[in-house]
C-alpha atoms as a PDB file:
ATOM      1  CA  UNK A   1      19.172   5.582  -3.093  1.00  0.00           C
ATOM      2  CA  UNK A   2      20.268   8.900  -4.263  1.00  0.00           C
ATOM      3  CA  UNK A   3      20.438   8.051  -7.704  1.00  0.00           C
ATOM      4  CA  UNK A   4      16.254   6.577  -7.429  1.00  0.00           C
ATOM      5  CA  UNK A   5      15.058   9.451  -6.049  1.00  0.00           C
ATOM      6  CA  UNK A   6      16.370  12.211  -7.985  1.00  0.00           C
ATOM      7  CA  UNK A   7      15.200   9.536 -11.668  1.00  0.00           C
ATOM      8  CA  UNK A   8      11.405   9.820  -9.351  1.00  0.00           C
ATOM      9  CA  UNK A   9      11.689  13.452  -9.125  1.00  0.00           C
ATOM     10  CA  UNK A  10      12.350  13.539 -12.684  1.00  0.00           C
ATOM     11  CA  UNK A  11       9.711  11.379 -13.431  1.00  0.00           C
ATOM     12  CA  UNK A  12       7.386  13.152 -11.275  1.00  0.00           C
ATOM     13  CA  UNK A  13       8.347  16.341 -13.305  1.00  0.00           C
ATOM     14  CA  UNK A  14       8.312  15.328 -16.377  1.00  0.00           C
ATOM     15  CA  UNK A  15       4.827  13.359 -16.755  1.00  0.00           C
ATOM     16  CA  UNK A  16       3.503  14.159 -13.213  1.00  0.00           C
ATOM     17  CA  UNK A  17       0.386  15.254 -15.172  1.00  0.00           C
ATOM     18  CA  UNK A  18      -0.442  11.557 -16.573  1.00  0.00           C
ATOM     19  CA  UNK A  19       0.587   9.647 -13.703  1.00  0.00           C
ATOM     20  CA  UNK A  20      -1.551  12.358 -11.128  1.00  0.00           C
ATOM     21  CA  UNK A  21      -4.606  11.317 -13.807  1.00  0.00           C
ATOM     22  CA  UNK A  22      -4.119   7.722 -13.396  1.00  0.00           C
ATOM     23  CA  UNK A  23      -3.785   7.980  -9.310  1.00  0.00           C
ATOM     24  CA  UNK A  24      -6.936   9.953  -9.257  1.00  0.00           C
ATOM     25  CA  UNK A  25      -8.846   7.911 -11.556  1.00  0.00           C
ATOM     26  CA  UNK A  26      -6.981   4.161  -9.630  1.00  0.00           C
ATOM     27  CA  UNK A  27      -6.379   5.299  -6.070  1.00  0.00           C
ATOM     28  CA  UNK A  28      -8.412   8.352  -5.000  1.00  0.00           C
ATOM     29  CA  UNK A  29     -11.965   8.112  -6.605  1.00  0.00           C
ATOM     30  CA  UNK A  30     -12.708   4.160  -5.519  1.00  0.00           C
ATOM     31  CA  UNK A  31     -11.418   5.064  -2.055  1.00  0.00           C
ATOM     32  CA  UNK A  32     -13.677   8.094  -2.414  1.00  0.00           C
ATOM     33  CA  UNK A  33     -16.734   6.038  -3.093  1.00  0.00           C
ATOM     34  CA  UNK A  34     -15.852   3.889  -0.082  1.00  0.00           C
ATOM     35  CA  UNK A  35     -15.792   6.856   2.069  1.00  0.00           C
ATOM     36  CA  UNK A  36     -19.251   7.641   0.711  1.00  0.00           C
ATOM     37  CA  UNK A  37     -20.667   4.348   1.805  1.00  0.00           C
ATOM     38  CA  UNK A  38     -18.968   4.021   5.052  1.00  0.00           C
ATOM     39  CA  UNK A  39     -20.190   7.996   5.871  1.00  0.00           C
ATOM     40  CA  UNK A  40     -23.335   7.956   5.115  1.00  0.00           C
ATOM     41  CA  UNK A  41     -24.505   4.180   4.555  1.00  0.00           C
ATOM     42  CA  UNK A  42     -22.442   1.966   7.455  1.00  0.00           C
ATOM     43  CA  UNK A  43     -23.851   2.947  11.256  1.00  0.00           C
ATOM     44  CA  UNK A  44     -21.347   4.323  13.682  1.00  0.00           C
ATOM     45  CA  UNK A  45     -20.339   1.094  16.327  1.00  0.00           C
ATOM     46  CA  UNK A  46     -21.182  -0.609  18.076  1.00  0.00           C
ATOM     47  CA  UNK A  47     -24.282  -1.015  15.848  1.00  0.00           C
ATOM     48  CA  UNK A  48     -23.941  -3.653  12.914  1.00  0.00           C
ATOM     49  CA  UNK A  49     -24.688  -2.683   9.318  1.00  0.00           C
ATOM     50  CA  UNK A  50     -27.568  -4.641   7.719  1.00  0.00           C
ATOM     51  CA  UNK A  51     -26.505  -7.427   5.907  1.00  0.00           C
ATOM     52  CA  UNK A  52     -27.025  -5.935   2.449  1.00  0.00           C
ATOM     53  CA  UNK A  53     -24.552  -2.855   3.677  1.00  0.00           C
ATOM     54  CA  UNK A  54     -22.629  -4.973   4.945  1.00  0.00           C
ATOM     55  CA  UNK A  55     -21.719  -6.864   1.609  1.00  0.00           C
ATOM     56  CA  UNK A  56     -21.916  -3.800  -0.338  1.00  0.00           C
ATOM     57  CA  UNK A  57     -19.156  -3.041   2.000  1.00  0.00           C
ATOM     58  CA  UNK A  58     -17.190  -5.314   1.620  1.00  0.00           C
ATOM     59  CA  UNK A  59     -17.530  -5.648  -2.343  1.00  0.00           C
ATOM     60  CA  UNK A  60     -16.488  -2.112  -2.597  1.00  0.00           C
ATOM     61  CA  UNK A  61     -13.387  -2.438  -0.703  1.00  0.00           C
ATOM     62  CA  UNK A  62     -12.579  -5.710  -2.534  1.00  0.00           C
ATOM     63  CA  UNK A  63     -12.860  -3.029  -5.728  1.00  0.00           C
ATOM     64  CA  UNK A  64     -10.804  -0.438  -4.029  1.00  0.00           C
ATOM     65  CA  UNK A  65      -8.206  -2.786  -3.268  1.00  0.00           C
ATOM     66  CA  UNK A  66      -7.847  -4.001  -7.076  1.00  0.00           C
ATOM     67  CA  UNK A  67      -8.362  -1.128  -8.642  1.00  0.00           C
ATOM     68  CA  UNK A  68      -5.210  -0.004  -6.682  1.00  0.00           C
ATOM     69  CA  UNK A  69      -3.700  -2.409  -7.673  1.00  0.00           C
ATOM     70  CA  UNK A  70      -4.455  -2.246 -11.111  1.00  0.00           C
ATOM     71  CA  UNK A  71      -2.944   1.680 -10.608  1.00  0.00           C
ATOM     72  CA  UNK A  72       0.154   0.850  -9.282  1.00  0.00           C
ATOM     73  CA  UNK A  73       0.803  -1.586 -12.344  1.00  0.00           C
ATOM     74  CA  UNK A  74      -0.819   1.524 -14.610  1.00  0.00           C
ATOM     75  CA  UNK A  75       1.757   3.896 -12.945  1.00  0.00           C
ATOM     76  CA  UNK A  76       4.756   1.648 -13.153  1.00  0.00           C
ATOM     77  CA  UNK A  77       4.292   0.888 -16.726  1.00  0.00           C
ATOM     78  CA  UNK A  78       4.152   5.165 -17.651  1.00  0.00           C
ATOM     79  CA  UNK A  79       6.883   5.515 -15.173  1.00  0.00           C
ATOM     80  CA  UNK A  80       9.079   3.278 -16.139  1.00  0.00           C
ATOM     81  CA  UNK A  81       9.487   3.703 -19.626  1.00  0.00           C
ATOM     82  CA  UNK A  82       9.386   7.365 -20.865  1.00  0.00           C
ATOM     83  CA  UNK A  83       7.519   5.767 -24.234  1.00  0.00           C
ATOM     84  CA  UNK A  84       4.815   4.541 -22.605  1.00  0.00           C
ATOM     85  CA  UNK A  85       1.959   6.658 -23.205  1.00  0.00           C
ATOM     86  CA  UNK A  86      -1.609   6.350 -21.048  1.00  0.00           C
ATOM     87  CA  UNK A  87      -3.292   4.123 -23.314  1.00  0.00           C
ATOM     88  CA  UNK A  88      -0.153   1.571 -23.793  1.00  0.00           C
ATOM     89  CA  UNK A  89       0.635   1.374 -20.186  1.00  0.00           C
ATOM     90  CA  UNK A  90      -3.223   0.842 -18.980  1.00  0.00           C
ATOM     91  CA  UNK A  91      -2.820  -2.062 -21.821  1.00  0.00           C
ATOM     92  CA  UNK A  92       0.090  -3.145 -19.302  1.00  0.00           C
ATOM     93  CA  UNK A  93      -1.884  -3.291 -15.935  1.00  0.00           C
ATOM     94  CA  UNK A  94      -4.900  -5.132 -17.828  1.00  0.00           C
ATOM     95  CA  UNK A  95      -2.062  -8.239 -19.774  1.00  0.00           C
ATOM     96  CA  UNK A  96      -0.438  -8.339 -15.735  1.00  0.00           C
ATOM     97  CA  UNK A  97      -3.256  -7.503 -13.008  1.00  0.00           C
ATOM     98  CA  UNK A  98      -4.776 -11.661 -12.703  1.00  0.00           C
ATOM     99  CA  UNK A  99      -1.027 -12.418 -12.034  1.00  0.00           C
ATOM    100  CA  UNK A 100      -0.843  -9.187  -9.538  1.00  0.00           C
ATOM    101  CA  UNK A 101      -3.749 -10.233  -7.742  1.00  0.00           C
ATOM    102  CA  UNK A 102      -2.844 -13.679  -7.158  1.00  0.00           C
ATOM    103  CA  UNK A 103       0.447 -12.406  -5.964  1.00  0.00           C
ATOM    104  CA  UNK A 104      -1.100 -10.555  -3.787  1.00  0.00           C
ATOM    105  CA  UNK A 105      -3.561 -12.880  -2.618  1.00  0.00           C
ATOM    106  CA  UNK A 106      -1.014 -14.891  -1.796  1.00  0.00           C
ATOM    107  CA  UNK A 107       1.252 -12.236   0.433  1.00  0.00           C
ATOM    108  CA  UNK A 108      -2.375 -11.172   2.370  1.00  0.00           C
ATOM    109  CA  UNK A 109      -2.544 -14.784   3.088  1.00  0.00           C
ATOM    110  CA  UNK A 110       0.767 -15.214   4.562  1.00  0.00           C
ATOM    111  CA  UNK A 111      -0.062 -12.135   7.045  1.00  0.00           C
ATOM    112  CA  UNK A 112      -2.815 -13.115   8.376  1.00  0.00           C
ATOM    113  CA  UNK A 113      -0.820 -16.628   9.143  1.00  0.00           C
ATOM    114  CA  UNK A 114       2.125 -13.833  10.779  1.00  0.00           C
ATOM    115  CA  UNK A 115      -1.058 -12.542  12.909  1.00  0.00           C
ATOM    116  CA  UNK A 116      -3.058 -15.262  13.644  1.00  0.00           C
ATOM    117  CA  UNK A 117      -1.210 -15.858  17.004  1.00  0.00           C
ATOM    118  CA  UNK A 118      -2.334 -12.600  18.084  1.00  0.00           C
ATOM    119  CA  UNK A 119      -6.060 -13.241  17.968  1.00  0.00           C
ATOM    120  CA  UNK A 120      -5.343 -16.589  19.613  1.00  0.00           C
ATOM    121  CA  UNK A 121      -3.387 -15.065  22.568  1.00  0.00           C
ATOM    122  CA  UNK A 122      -6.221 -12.674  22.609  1.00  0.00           C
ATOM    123  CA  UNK A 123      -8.712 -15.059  22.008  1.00  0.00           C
ATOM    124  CA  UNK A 124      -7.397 -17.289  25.332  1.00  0.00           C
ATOM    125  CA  UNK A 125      -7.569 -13.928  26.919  1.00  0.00           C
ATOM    126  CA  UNK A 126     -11.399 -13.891  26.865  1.00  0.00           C
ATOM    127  CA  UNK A 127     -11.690 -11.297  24.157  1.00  0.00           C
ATOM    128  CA  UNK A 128     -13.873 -11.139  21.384  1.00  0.00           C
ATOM    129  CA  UNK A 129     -11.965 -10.662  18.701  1.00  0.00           C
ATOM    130  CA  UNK A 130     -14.833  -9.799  16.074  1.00  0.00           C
ATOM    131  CA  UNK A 131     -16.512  -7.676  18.269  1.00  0.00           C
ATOM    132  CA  UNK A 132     -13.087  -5.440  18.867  1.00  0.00           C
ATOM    133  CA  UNK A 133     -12.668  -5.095  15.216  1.00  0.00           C
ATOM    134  CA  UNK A 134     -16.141  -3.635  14.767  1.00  0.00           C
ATOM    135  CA  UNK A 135     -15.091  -1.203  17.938  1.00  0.00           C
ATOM    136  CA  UNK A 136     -17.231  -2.791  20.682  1.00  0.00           C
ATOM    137  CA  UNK A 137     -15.278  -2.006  23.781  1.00  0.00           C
ATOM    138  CA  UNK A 138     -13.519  -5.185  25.622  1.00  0.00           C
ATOM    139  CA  UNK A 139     -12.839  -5.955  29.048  1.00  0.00           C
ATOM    140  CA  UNK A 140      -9.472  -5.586  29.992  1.00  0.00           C
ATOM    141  CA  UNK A 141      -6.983  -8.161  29.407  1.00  0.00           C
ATOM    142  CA  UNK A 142      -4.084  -9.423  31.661  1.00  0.00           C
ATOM    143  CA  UNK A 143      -1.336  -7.592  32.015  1.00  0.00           C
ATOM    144  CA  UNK A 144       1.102 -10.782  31.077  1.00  0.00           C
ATOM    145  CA  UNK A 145      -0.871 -11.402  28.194  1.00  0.00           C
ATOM    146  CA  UNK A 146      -0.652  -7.699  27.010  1.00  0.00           C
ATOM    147  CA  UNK A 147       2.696  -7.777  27.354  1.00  0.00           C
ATOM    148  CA  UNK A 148       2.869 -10.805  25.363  1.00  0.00           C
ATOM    149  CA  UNK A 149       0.646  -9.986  22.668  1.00  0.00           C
ATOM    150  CA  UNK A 150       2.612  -6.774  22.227  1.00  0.00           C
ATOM    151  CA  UNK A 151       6.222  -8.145  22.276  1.00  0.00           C
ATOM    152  CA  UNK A 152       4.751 -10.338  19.094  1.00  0.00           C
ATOM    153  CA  UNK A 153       3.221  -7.847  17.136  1.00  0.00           C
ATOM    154  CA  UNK A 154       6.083  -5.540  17.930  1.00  0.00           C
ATOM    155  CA  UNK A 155       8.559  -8.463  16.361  1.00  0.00           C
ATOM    156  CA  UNK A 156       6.074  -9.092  13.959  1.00  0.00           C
ATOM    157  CA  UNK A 157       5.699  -5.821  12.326  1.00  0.00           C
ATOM    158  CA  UNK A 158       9.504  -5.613  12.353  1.00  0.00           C
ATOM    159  CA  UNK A 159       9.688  -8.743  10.046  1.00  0.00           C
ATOM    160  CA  UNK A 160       7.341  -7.227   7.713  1.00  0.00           C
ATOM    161  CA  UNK A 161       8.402  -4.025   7.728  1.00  0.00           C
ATOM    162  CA  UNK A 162      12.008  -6.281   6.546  1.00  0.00           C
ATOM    163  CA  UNK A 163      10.315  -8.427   4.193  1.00  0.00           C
ATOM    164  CA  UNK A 164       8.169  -5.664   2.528  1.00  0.00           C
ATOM    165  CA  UNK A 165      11.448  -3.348   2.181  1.00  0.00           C
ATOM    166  CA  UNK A 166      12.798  -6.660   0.038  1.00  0.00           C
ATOM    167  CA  UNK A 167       9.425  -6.786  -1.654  1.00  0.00           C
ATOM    168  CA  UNK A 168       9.655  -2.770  -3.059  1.00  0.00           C
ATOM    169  CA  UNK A 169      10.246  -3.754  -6.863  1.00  0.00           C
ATOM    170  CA  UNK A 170       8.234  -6.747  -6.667  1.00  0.00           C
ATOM    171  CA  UNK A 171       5.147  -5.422  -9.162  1.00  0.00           C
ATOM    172  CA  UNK A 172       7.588  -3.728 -11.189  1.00  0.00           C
ATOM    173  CA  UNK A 173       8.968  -7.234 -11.469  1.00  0.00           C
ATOM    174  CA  UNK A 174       5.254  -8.469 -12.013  1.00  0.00           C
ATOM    175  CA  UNK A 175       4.881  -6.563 -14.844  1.00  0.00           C
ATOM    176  CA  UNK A 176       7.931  -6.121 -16.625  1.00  0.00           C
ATOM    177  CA  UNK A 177       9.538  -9.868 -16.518  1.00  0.00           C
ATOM    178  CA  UNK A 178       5.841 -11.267 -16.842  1.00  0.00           C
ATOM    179  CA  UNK A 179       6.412 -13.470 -13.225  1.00  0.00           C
ATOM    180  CA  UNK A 180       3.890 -14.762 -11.113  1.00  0.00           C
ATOM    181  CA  UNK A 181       5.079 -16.073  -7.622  1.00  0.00           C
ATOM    182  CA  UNK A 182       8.418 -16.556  -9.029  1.00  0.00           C
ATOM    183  CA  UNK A 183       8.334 -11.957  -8.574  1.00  0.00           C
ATOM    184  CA  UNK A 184       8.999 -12.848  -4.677  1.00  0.00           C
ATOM    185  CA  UNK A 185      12.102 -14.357  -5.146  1.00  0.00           C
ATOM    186  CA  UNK A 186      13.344 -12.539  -8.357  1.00  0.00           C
ATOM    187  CA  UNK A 187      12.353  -9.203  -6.109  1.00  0.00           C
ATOM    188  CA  UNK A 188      14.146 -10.703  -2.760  1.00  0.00           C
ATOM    189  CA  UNK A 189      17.589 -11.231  -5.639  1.00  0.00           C
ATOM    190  CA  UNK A 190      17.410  -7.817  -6.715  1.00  0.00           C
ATOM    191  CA  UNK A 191      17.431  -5.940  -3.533  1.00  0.00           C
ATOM    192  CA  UNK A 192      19.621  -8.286  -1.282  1.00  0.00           C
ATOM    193  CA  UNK A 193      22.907  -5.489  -1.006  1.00  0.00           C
ATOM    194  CA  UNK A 194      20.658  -3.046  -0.028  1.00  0.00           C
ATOM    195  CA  UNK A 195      18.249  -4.325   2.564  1.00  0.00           C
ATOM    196  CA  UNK A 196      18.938  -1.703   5.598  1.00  0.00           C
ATOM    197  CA  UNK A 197      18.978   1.241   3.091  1.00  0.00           C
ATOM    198  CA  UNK A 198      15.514  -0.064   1.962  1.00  0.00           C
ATOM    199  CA  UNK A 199      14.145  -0.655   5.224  1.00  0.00           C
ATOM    200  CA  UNK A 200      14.789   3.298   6.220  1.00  0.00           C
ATOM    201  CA  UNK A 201      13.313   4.331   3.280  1.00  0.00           C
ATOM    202  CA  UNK A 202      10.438   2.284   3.651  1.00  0.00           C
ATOM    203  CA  UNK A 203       9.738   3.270   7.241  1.00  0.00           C
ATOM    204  CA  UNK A 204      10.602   6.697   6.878  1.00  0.00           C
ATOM    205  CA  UNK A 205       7.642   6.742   4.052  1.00  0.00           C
ATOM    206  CA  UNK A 206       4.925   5.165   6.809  1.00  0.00           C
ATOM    207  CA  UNK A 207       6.109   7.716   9.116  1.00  0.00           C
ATOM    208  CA  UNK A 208       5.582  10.945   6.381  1.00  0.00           C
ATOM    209  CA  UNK A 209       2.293   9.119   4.994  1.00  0.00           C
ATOM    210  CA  UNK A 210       0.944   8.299   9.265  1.00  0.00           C
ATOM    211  CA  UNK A 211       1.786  11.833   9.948  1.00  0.00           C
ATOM    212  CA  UNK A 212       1.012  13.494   6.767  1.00  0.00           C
ATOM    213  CA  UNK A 213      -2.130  11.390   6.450  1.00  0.00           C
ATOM    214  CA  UNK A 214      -3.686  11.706   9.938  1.00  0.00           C
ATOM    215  CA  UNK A 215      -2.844  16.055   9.968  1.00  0.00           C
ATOM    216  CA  UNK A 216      -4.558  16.785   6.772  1.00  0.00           C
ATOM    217  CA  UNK A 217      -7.426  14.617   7.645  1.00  0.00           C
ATOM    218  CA  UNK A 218      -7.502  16.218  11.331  1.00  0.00           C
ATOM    219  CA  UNK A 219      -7.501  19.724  10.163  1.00  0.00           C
ATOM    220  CA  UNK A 220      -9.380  19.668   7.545  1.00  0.00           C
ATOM    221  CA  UNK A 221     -12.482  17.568   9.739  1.00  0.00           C
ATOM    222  CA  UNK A 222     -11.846  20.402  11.826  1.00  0.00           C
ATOM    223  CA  UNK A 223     -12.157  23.189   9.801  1.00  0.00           C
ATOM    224  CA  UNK A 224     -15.400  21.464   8.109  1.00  0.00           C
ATOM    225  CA  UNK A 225     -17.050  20.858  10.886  1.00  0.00           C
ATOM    226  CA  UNK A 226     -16.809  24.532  12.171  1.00  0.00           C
ATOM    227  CA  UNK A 227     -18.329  25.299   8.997  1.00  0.00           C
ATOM    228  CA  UNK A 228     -21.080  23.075   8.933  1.00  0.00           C
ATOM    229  CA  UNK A 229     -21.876  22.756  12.594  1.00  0.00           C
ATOM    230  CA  UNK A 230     -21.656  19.257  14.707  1.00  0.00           C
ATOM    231  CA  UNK A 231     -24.624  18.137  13.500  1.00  0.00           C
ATOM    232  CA  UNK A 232     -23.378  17.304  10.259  1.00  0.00           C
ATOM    233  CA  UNK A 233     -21.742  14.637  11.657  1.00  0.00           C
ATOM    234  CA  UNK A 234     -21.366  12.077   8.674  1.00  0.00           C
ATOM    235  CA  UNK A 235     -20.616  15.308   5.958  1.00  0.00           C
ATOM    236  CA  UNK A 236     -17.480  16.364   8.129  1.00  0.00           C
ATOM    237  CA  UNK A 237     -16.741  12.670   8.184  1.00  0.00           C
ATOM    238  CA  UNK A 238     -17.092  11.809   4.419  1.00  0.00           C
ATOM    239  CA  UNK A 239     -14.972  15.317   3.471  1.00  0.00           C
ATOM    240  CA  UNK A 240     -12.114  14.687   6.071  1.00  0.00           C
ATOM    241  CA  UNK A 241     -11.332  11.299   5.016  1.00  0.00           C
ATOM    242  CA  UNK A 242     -11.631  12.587   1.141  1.00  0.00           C
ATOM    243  CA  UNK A 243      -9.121  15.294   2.726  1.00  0.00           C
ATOM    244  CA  UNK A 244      -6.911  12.446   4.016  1.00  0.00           C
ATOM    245  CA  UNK A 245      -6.938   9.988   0.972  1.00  0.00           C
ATOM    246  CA  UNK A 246      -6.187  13.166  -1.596  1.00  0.00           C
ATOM    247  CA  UNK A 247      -2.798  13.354   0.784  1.00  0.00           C
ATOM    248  CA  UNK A 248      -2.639   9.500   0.853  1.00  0.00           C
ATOM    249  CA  UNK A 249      -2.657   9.377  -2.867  1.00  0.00           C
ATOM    250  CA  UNK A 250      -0.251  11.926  -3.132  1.00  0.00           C
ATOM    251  CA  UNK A 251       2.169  10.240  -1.607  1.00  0.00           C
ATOM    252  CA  UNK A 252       1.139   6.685  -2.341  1.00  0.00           C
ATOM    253  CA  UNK A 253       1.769   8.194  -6.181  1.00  0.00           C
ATOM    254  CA  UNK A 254       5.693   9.044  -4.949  1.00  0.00           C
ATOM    255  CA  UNK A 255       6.140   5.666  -3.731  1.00  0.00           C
ATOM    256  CA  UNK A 256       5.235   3.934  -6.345  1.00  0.00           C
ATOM    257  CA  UNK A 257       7.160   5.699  -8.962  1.00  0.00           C
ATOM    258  CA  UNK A 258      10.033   5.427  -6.725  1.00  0.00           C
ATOM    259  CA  UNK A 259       9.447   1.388  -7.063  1.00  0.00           C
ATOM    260  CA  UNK A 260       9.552   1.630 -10.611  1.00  0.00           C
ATOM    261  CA  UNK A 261      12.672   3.530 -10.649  1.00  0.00           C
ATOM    262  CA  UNK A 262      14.276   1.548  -8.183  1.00  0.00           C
ATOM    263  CA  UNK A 263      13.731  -1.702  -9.974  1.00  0.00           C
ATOM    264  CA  UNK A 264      15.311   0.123 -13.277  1.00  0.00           C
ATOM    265  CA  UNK A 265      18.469   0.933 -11.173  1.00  0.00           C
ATOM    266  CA  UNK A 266      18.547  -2.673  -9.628  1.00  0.00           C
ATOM    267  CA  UNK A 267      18.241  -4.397 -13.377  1.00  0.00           C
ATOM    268  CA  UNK A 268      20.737  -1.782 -14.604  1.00  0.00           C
ATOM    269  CA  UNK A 269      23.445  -2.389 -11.953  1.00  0.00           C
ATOM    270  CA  UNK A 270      22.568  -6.313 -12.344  1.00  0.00           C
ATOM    271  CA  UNK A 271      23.359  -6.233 -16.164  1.00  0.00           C
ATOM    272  CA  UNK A 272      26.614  -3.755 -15.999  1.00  0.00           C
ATOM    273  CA  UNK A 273      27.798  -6.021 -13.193  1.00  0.00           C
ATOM    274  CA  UNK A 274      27.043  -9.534 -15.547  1.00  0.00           C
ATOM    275  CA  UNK A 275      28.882  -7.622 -18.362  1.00  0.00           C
ATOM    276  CA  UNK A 276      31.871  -7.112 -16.326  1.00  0.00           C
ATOM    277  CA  UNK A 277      31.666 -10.175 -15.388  1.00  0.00           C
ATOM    278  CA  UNK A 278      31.635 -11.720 -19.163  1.00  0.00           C
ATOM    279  CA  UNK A 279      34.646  -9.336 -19.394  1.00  0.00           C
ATOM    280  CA  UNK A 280      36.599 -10.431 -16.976  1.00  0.00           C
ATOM    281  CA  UNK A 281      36.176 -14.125 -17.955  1.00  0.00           C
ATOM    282  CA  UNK A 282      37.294 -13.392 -21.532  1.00  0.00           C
ATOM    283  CA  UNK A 283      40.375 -11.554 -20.437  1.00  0.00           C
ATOM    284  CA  UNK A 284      41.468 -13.857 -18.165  1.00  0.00           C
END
């Protein structure tokens, strides 16, 4: 993994500039506006957003989420190939994002199967699920059946942190070998010598991006709200999270060219080791 990160550091150096515009413009600005709307638009639990807020909600994080997505195929494109300028690479993302979002579609699907137990255990416990997600405090719930829902999210979240380590060059795959559904298993090929490697780089990146994340956000609501008092209340909340999601997309930015480098390595080794193969056959 040596080899990737020092290509993403290069890349990063070289046209950090073009890739930072694209982030901003993909990642941080639709987040941004979600911020907005959830600061100063969405009431504080346990009340419950009118219905018209409520859908604007959740249309704006249905944008968010695929104009992310549409970034991350925008950012693997320019990183990827050092002749792929703005223009050519956002031509990329647009030919590949119905694909990408059916892909992805498809992955949310299967982890909400992976998690469905949970709200069943929880639901047999007496809790209300819905209301818990909105933040309405719940009763408590048996201790076996903590333990139990615990144990399978723990083992849970360890088979997706496995499967998404697998899944790293999966939109680079997406986009540059035009695949649809067939990217899972083409992306689950690629990586299959290197799956613990993966997996620490993986977690080690939700550990900076928790930590990272949560501290800027933190200090800088802090630091806001001494400034503008308690009162302003939804102000220190809107600017902190902007505070956390300009780190977010910092990072997010790193990851992803990392992906796109990473699948370059993984095609490259692929093809020297089919050559030598070819080789071998003709000498022998």
């Amino acid at each position: 993994m040596g080899d990737v990160w020092d290509r993403t550091m290069e890349v990063l150096n070289g046209r950090g500039g073009m890739l930072a515009g694209i982030a901003v413009l993909a990642l941080f600005v639709p987040a941004a506006i979600s911020a907005a709307i959830t600061a100063y638009a969405i009431p504080v639990p346990p009340a419950a957003p009118a219905p018209g807020i409520a859908a604007l909600g959740a249309l704006v994080t249905i944008a968010v989420l695929v104009a992310a997505l549409w970034g991350q195929l925008c950012i693997i494109a320019a990183s990827s190939d050092s002749a792929v300028g703005t223009v050519e690479a956002r031509r990329l993302a647009n030919r590949r994002l119905v694909p990408a979002i059916l892909l992805a579609l498809g992955l949310a699907a299967i982890m909400v199967v992976a998690m469905l137990p949970v709200v069943v255990l929880l639901t047999l416990a007496g809790v209300d699920v819905v209301a818990m997600m909105q933040g309405v405090r719940q009763t408590a719930v048996a201790p076996g059946m903590t333990l139990l829902v615990s144990a399978y999210t723990l083992a849970a979240c360890v088979v997706l942190l496995f499967a998404g380590a697998r899944m790293l060059p999966l939109y680079a795959v997406v986009l540059h070998e035009r695949r649809g559904l067939g990217a899972i298993a083409r992306s689950w090929r690629l990586t299959r010598r290197h799956t613990w490697r993966l997996v620490g780089v993986t977690l080690l990146f939700f550990i900076v991006l928790g930590i990272a994340t949560s501290a800027a956000q933190s200090v800088g609501g802090l630091i806001v709200r001494i400034i503008l008092g308690a009162d302003a209340r939804a102000t220190v909340g809107f600017v902190a999270a902007l505070i956390g999601q300009a780190m977010s997309t910092a990072l997010t930015l790193v990851a992803i060219v990392f992906s796109a480098q990473l699948y370059v390595a993984l095609v490259g080794r692929e093809a020297r080791l089919a050559e030598r193969a070819g080789a071998d056959r003709i000498a022998a």
